[in-house]
Protein backbone atom coordinates (compact mmCIF):
# COMPACT_ATOMS: atom_id res chain seq x y z
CA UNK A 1 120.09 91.78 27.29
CA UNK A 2 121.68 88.65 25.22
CA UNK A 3 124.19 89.27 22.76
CA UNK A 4 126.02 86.77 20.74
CA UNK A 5 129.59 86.94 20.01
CA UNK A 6 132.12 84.45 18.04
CA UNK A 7 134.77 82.95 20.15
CA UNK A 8 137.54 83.75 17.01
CA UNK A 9 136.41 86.90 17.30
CA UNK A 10 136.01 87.47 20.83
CA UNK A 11 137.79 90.48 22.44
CA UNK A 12 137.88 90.63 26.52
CA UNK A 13 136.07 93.65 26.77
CA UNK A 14 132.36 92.24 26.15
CA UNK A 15 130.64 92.67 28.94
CA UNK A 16 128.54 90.39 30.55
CA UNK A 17 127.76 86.62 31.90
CA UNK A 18 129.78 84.76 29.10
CA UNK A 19 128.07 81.22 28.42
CA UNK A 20 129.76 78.91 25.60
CA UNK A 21 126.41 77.74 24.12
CA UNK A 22 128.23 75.26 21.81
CA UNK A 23 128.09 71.23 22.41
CA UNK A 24 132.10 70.88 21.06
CA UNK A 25 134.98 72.68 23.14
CA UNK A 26 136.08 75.00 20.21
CA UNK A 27 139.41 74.14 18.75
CA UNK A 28 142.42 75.47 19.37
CA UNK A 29 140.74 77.97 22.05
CA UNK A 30 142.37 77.53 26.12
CA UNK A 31 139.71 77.65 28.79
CA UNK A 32 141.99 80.44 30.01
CA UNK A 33 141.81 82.58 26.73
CA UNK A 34 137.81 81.96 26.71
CA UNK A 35 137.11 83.73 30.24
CA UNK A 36 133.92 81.85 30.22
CA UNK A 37 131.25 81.78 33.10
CA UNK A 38 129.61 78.75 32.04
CA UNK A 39 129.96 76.02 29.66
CA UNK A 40 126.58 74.80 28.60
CA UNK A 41 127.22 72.10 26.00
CA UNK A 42 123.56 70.36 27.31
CA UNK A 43 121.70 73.62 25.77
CA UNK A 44 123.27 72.74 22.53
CA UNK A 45 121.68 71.24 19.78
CA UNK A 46 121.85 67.09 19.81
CA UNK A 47 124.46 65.56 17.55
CA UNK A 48 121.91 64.30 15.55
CA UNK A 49 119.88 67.69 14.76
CA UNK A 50 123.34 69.32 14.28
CA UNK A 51 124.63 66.86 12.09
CA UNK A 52 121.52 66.78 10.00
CA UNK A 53 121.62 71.15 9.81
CA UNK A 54 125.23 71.45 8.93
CA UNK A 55 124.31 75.14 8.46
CA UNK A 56 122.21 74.59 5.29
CA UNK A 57 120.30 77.86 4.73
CA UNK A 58 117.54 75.81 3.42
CA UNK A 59 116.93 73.63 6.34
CA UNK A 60 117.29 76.73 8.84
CA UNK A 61 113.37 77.16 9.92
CA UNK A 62 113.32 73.49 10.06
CA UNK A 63 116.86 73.84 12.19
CA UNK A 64 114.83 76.15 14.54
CA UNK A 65 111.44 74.10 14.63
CA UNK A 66 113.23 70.58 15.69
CA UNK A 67 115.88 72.94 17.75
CA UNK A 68 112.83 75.10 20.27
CA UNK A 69 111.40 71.52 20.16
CA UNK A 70 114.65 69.78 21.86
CA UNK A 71 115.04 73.30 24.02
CA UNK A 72 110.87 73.01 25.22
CA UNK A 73 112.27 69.53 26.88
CA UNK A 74 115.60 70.36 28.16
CA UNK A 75 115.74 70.74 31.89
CA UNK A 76 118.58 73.19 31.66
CA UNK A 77 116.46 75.67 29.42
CA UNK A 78 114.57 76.67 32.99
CA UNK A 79 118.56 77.39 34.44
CA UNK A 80 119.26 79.60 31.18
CA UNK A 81 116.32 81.61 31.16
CA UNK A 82 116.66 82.74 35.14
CA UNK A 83 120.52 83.52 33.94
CA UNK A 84 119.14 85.29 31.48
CA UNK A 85 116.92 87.21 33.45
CA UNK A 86 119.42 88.38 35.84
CA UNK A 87 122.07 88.55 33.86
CA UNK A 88 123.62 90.87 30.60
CA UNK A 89 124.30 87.26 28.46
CA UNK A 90 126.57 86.94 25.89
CA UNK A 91 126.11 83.27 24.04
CA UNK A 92 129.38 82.01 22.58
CA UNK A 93 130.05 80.17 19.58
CA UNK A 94 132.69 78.84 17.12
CA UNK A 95 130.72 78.49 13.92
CA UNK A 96 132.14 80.13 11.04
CA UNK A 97 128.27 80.67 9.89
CA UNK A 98 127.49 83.87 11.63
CA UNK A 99 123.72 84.44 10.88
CA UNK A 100 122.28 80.75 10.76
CA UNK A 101 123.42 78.99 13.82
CA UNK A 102 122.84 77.19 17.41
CA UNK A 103 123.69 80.66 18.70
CA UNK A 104 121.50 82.91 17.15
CA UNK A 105 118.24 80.35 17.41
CA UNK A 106 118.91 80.53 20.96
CA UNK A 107 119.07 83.73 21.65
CA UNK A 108 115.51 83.59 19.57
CA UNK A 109 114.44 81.53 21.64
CA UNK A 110 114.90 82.43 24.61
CA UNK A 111 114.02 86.63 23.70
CA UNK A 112 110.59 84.84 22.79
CA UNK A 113 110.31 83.02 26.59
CA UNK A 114 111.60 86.49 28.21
């Protein structure tokens, strides 16, 4: 199963394989306070698709279309699914958009592959 959980809004009871899906170390958050299992920043989308989103609702199917695009090529995407497969998976994020980002295209994407 892959949940999704905001870092700000993370509590230490989620259970499962905790992977910070986000390319930027989220501010003012310790690597201590995070608990993480594995930082992924590679899995995130490239500075120049995220830059060009900036969580527009209006570009979010093309978001997704160039994102599953970047995430058919990414060699790590083969390392994320076999977590995912093994693993409960809870994707971690910093966004302050909670229904339109990296995050939640991810986990589409990868529920779609599974």
């Amino acid at each position: 199963m892959i949940t999704i959980s905001r870092i700000y809004n993370e509590t230490s009871k989620s259970k499962g394989y905790r992977i910070l899906v986000d390319r930027l170390w989220p501010r003012g958050i310790t690597k201590e306070k995070l608990k993480l299992d594995k930082w992924m920043k590679e899995i995130a989308p490239t500075d120049e698709l995220r830059k060009w989103y900036l969580h527009d609702p209006e570009k979010w199917d093309e978001f997704k279309r160039r994102y599953f695009k970047e995430l058919d090529k990414n060699p790590l995407t083969a390392e994320l699914l076999d977590l995912c497969k093994k693993n409960d998976v809870i994707f971690l994020y910093s966004s302050k958009v909670e229904d339109i980002n990296n995050a939640v295209a991810l986990k589409q994407y990868v529920e779609k592959l599974l």
